[in-house]
C-alpha atoms as a PDB file:
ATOM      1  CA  UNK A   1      -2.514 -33.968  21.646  1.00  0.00           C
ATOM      2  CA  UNK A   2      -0.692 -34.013  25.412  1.00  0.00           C
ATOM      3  CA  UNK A   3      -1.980 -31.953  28.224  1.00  0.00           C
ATOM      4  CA  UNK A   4      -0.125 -28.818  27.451  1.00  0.00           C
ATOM      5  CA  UNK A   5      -1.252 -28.241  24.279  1.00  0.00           C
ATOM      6  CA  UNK A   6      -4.592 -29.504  25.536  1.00  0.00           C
ATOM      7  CA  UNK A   7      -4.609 -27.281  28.446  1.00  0.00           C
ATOM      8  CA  UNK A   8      -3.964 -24.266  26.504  1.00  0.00           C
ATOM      9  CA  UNK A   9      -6.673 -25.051  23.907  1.00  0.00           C
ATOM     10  CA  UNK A  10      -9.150 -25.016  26.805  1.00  0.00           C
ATOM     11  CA  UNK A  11      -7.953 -21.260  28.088  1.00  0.00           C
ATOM     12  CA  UNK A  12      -7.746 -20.217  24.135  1.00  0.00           C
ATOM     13  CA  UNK A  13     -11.366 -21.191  24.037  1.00  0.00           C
ATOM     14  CA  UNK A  14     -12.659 -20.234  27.239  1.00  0.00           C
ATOM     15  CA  UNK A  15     -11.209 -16.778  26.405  1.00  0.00           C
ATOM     16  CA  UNK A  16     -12.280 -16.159  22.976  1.00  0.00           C
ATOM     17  CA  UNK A  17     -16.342 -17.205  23.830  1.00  0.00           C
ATOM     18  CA  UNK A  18     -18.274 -13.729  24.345  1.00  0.00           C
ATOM     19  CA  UNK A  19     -19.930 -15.609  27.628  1.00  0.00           C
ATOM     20  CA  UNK A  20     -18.965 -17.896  30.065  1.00  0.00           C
ATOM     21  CA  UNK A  21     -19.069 -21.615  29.377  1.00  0.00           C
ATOM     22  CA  UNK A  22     -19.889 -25.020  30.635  1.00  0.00           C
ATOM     23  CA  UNK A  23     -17.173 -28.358  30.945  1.00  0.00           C
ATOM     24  CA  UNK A  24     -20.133 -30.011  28.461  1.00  0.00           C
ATOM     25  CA  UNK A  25     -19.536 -27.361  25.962  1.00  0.00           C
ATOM     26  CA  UNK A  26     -15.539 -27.085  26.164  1.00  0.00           C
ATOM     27  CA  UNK A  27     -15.513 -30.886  25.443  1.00  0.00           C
ATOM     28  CA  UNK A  28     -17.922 -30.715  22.822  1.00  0.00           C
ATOM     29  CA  UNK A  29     -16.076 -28.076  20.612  1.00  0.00           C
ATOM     30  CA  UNK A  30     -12.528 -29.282  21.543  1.00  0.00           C
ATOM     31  CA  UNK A  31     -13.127 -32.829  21.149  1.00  0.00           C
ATOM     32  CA  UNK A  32     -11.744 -33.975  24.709  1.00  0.00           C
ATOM     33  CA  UNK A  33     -12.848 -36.409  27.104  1.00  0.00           C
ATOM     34  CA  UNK A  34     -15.200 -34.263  29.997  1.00  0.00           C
ATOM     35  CA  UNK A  35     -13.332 -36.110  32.440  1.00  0.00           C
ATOM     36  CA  UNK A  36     -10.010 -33.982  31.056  1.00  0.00           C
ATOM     37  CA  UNK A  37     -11.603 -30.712  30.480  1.00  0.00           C
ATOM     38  CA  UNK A  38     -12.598 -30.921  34.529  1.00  0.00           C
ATOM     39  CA  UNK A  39      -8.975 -32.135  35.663  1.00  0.00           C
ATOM     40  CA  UNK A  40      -7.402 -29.302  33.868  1.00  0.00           C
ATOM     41  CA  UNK A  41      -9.803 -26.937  34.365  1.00  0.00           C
ATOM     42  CA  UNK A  42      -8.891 -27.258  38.119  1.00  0.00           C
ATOM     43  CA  UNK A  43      -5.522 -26.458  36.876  1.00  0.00           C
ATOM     44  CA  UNK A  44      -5.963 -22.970  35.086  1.00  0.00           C
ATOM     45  CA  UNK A  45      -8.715 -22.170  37.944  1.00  0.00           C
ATOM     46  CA  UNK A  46      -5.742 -22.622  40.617  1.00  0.00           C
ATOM     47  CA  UNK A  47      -3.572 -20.641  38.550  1.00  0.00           C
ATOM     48  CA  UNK A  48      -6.559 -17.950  38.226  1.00  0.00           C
ATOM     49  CA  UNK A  49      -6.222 -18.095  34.610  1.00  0.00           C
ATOM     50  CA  UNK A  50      -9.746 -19.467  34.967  1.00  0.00           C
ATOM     51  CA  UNK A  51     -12.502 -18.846  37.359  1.00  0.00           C
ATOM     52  CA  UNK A  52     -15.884 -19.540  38.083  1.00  0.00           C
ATOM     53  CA  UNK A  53     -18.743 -17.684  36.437  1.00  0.00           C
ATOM     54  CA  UNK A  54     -22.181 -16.006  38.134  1.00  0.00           C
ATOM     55  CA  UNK A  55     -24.001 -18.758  36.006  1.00  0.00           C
ATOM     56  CA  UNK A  56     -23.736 -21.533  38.293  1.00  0.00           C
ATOM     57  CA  UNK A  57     -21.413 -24.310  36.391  1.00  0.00           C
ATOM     58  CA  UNK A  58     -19.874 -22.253  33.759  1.00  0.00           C
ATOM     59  CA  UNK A  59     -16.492 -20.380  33.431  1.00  0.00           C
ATOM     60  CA  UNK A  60     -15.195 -17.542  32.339  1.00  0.00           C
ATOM     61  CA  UNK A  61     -11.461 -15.961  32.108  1.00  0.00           C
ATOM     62  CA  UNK A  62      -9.672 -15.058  35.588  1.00  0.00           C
ATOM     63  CA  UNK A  63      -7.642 -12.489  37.083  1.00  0.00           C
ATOM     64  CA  UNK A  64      -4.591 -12.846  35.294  1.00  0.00           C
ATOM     65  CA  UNK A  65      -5.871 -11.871  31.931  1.00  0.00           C
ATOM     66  CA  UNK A  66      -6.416  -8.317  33.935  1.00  0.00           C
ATOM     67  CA  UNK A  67      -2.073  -8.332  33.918  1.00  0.00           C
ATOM     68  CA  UNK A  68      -1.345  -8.817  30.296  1.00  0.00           C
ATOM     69  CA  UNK A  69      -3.087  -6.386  28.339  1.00  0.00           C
ATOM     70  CA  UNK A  70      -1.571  -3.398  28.926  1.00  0.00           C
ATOM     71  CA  UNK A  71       2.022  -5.119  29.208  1.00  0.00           C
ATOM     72  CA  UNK A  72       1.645  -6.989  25.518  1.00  0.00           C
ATOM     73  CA  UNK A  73       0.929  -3.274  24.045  1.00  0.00           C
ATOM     74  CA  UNK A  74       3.815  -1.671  26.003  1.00  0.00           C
ATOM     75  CA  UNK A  75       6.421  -4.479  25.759  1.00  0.00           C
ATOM     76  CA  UNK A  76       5.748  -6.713  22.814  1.00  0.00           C
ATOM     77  CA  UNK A  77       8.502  -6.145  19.903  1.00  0.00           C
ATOM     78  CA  UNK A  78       5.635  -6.663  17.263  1.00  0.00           C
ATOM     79  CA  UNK A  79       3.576  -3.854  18.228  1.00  0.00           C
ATOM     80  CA  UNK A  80       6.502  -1.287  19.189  1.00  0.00           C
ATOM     81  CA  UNK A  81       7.038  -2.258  15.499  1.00  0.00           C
ATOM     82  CA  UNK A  82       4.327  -1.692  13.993  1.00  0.00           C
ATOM     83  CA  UNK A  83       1.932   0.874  15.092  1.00  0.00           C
ATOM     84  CA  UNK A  84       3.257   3.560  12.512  1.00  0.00           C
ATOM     85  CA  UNK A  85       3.332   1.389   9.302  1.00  0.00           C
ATOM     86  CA  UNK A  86       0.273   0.024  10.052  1.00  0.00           C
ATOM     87  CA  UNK A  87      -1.282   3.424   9.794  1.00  0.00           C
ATOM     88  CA  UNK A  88       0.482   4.469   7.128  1.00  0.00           C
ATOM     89  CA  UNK A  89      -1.142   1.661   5.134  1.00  0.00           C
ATOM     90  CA  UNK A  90      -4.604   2.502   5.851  1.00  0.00           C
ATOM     91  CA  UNK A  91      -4.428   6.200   5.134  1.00  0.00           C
ATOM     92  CA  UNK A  92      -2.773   4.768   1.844  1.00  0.00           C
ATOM     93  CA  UNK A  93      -5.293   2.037   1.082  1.00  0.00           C
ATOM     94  CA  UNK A  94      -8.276   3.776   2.900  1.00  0.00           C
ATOM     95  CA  UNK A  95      -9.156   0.450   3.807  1.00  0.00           C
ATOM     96  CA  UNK A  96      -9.263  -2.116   7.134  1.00  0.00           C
ATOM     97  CA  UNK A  97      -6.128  -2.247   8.214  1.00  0.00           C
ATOM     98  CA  UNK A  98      -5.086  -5.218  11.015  1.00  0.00           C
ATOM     99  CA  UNK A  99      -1.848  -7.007  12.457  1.00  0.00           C
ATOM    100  CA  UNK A 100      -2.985 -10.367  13.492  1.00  0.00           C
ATOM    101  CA  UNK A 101      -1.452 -13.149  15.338  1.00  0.00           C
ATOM    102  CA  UNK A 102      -2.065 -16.336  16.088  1.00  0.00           C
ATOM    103  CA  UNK A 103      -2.149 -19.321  18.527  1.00  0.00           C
ATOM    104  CA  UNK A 104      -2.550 -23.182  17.576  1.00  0.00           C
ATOM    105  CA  UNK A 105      -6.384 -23.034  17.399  1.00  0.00           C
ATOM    106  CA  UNK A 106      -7.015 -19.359  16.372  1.00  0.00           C
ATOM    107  CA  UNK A 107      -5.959 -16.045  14.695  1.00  0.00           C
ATOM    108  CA  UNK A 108      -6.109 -12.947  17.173  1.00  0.00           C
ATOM    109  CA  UNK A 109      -6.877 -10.014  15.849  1.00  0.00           C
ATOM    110  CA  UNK A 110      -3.571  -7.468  18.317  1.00  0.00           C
ATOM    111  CA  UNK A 111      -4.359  -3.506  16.905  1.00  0.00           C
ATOM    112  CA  UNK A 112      -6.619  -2.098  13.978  1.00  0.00           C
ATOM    113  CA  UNK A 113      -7.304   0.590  12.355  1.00  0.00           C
ATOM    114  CA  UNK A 114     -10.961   0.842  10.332  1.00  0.00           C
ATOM    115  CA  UNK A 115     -11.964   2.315   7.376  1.00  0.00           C
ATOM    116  CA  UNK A 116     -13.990   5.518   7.278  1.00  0.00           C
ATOM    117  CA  UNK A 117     -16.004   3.924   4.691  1.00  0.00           C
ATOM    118  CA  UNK A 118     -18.120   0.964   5.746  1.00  0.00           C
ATOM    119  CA  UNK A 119     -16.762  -2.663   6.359  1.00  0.00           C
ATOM    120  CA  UNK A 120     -18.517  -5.599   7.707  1.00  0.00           C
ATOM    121  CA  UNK A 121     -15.515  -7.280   9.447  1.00  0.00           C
ATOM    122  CA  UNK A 122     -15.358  -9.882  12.094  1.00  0.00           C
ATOM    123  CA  UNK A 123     -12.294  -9.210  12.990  1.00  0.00           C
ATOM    124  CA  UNK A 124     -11.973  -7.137  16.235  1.00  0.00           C
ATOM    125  CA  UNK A 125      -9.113  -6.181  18.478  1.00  0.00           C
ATOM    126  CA  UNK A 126      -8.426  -9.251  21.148  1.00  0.00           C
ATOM    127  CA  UNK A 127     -10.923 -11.171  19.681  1.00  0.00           C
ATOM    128  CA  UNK A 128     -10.202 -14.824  17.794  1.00  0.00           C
ATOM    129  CA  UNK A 129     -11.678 -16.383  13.908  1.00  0.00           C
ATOM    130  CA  UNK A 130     -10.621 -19.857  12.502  1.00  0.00           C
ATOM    131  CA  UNK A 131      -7.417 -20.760  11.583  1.00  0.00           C
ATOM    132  CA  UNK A 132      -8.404 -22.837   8.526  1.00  0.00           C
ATOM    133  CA  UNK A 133     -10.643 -19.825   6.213  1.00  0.00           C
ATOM    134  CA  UNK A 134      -9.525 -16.587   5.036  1.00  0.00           C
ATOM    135  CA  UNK A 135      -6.243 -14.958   4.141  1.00  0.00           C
ATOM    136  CA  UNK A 136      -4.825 -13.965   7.318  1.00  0.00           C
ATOM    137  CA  UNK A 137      -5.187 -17.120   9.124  1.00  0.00           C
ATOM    138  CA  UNK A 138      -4.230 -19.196   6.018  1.00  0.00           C
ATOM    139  CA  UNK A 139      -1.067 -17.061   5.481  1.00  0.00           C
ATOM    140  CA  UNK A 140      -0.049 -17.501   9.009  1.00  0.00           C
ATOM    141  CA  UNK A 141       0.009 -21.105   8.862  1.00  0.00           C
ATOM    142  CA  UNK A 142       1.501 -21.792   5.514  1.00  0.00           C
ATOM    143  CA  UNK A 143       4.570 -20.202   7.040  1.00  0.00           C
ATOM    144  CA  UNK A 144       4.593 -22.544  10.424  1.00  0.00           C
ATOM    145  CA  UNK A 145       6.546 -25.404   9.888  1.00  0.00           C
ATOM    146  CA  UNK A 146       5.118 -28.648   9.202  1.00  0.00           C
ATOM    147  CA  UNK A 147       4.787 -29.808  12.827  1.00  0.00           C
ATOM    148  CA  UNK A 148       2.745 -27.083  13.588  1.00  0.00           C
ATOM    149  CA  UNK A 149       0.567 -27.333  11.072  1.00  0.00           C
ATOM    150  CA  UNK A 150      -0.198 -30.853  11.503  1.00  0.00           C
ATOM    151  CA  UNK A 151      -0.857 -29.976  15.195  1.00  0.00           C
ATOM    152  CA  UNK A 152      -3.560 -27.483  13.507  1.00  0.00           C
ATOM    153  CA  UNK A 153      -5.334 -29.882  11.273  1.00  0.00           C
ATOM    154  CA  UNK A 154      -5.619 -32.513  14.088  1.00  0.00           C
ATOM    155  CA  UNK A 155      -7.171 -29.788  16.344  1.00  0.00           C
ATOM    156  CA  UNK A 156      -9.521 -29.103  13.499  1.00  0.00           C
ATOM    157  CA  UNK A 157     -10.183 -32.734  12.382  1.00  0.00           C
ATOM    158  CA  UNK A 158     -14.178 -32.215  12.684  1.00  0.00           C
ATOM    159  CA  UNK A 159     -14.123 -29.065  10.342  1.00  0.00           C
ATOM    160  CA  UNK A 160     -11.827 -30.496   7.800  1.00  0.00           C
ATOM    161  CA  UNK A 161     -13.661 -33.948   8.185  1.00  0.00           C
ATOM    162  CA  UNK A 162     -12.601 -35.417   4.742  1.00  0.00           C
ATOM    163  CA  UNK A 163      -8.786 -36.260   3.681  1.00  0.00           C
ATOM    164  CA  UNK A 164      -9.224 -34.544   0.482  1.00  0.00           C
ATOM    165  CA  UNK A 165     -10.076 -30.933   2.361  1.00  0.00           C
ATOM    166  CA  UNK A 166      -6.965 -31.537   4.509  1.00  0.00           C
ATOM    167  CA  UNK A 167      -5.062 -31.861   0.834  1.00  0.00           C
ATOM    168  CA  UNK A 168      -6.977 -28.679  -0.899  1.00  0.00           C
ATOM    169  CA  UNK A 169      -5.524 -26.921   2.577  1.00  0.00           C
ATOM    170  CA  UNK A 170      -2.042 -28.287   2.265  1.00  0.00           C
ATOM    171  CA  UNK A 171      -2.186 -26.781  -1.519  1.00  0.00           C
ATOM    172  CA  UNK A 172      -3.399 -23.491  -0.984  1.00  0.00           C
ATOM    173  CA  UNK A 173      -1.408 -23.182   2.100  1.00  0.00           C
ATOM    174  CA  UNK A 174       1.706 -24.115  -0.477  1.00  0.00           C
ATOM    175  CA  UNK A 175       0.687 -21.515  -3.516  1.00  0.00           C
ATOM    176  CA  UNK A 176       0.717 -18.742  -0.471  1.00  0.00           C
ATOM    177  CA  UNK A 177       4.123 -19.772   0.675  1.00  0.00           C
ATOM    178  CA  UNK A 178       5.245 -19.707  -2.930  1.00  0.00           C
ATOM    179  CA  UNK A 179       3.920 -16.718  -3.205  1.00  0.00           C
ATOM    180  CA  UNK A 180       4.524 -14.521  -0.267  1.00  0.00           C
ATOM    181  CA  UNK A 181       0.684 -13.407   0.645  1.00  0.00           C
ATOM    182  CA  UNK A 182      -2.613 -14.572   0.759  1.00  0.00           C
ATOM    183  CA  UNK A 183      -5.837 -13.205  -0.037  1.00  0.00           C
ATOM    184  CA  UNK A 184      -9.306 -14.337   0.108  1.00  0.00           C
ATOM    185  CA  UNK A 185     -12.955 -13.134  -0.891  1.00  0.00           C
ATOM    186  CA  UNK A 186     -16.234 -14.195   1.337  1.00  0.00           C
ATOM    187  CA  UNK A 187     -14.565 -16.962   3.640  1.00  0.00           C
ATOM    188  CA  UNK A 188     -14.941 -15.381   7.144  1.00  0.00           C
ATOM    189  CA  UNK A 189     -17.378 -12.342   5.995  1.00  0.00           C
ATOM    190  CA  UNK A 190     -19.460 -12.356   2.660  1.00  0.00           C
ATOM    191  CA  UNK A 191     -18.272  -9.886   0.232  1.00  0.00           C
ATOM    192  CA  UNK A 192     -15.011  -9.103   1.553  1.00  0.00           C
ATOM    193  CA  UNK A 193     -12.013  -9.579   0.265  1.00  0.00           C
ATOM    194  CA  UNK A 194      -9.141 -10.127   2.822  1.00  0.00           C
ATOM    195  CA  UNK A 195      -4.923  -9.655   1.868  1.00  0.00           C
ATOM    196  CA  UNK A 196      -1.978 -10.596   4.121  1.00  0.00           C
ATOM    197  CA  UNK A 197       1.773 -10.769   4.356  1.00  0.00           C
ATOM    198  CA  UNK A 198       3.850 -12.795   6.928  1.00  0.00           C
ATOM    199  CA  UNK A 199       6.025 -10.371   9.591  1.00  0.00           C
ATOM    200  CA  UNK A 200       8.944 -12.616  10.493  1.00  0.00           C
ATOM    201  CA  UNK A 201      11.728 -11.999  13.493  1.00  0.00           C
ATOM    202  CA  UNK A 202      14.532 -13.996  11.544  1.00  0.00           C
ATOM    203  CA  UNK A 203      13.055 -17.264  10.261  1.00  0.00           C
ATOM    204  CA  UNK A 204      10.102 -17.285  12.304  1.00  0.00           C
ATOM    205  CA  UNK A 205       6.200 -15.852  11.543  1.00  0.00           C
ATOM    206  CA  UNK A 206       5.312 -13.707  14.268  1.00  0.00           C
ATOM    207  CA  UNK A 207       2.200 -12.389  12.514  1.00  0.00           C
ATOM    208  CA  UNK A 208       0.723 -11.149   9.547  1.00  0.00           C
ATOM    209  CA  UNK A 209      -0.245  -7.860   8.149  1.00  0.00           C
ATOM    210  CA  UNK A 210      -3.864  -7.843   6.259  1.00  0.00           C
ATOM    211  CA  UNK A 211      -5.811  -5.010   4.518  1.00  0.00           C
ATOM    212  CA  UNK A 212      -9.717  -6.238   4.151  1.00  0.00           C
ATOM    213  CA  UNK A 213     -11.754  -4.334   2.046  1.00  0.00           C
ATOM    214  CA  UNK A 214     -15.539  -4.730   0.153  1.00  0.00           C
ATOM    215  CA  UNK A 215     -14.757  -6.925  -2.456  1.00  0.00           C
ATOM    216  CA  UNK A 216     -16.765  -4.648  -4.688  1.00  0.00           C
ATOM    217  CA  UNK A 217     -14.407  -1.625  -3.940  1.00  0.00           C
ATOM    218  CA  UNK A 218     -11.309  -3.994  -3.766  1.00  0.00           C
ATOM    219  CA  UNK A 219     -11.644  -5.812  -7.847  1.00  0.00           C
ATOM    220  CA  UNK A 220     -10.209  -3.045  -9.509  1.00  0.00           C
ATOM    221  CA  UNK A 221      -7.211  -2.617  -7.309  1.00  0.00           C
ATOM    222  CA  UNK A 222      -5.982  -5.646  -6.622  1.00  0.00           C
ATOM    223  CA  UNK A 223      -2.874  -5.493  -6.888  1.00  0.00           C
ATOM    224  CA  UNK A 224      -2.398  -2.159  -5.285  1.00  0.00           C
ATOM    225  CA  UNK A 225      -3.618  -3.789  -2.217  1.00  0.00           C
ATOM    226  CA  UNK A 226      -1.549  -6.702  -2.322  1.00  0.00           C
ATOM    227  CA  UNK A 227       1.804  -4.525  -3.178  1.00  0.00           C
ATOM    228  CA  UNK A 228       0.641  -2.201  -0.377  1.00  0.00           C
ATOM    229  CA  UNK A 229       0.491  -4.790   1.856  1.00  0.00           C
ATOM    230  CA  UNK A 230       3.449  -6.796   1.039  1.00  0.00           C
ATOM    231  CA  UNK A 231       4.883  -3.552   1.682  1.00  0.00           C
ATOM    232  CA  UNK A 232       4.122  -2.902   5.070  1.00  0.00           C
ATOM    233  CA  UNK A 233       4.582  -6.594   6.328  1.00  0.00           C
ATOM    234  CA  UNK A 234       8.558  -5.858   4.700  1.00  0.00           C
ATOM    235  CA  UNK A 235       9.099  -2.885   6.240  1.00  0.00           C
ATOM    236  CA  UNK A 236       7.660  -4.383   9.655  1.00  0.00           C
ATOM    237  CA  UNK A 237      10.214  -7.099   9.383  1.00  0.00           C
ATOM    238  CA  UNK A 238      12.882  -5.238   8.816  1.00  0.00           C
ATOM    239  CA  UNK A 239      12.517  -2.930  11.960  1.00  0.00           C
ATOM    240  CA  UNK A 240      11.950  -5.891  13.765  1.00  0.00           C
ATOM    241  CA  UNK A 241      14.812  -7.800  13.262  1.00  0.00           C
ATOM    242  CA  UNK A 242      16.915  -4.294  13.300  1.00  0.00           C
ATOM    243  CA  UNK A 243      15.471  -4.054  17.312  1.00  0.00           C
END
């Protein structure tokens, strides 16, 4: 992995951890050498993208995270797009409804809107999950071209570990291109089943659409949830790429 792609894997980190962390700890989890994490942690700090924590010797995000908010939810073509549809699909489904993006180490989680009745989700606005479990980060990478993807299973060698899981990945990540969604039951929360659908701007993913739902409310409506869904991600696309 070269230095871009290994700076911005220390700033996706840093910013999805709930409390500031230590150079030990970024190395650990990222598998890089300490002596990198400091060199281009000295980077992003001089940028302010990171900054020093209260805690002495840890780090947390900087000042230019306070910019970007508020100018991604104004500005960004994806959620101009689809604010509307997405709530239209959760009054239909009466389930979890989320647009999620992603970056080469983790799904985001950009807008929401939760179900009256109760969920157990992990997914939460601005925060990031894996990008190897569960339907919305597994349909967001089966439509990345291969490059990408093989930039995704080196960043998650340790968690794949074995050839043979990279292979069962590759296969499942080939039925949901085949077949235009993804779903999942119990692999980021137990008991719920997750469904997504690929938003594209031409030929490229920008993010997914994915209705989550307790899988013992969800097994007799399958496929209502995956046509719904399928749906939505369409009719995203299309105003997308009309814009």
């Amino acid at each position: 992995m070269n230095s871009i792609n290994r700076t911005l894997d220390i700033l996706s980190y840093v910013t999805s951890c709930t409390s500031p962390v230590t150079p030990q700890v970024i190395s650990t989890a990222l598998d890089i050498p300490l002596s990198t994490v400091y060199r281009l942690l000295t980077i992003l700090i001089n940028w302010e993208f990171i900054t020093y924590a209260k805690q002495y010797g840890t780090y947390t995000i900087g000042a230019q995270s306070i910019k970007t908010q508020e100018k991604y939810y104004h500005h960004s073509l994806l959620m101009n797009a689809s604010r509307s549809s997405l709530q239209s699909l959760a009054k239909k489904t009466q389930e979890t409804a989320a647009i999620i993006t992603s970056n080469l180490s983790e799904t985001i989680c950009v807008d929401m809107i939760e179900s009256e009745q109760a969920l157990r989700c992990s997914f939460i606005i601005g925060r990031g999950n894996t990008l190897i479990k569960g339907a919305s980060a597994k349909t967001l990478l089966a439509f990345r071209d291969e490059q990408y993807q093989e930039l995704v299973f080196e960043i998650y060698t340790k968690q794949l570990q074995q050839p043979k899981n990279i292979q069962q990945l590759k296969q499942n990540l080939m039925q949901i291109r085949q077949q235009g969604f993804g779903t999942s039951i119990s692999e980021i929360d137990e008991g719920v089943f997750g469904v997504a659908a690929p938003i594209f701007k031409g030929q490229e993913v920008l993010a997914v659409v994915s209705v989550m739902a307790p899988e013992f409310r969800a097994t007799h409506r399958l496929n209502e949830l995956i046509s719904d869904t399928c749906q939505t991600a369409h009719d995203i696309t299309k105003l997308i790429n009309l814009e």
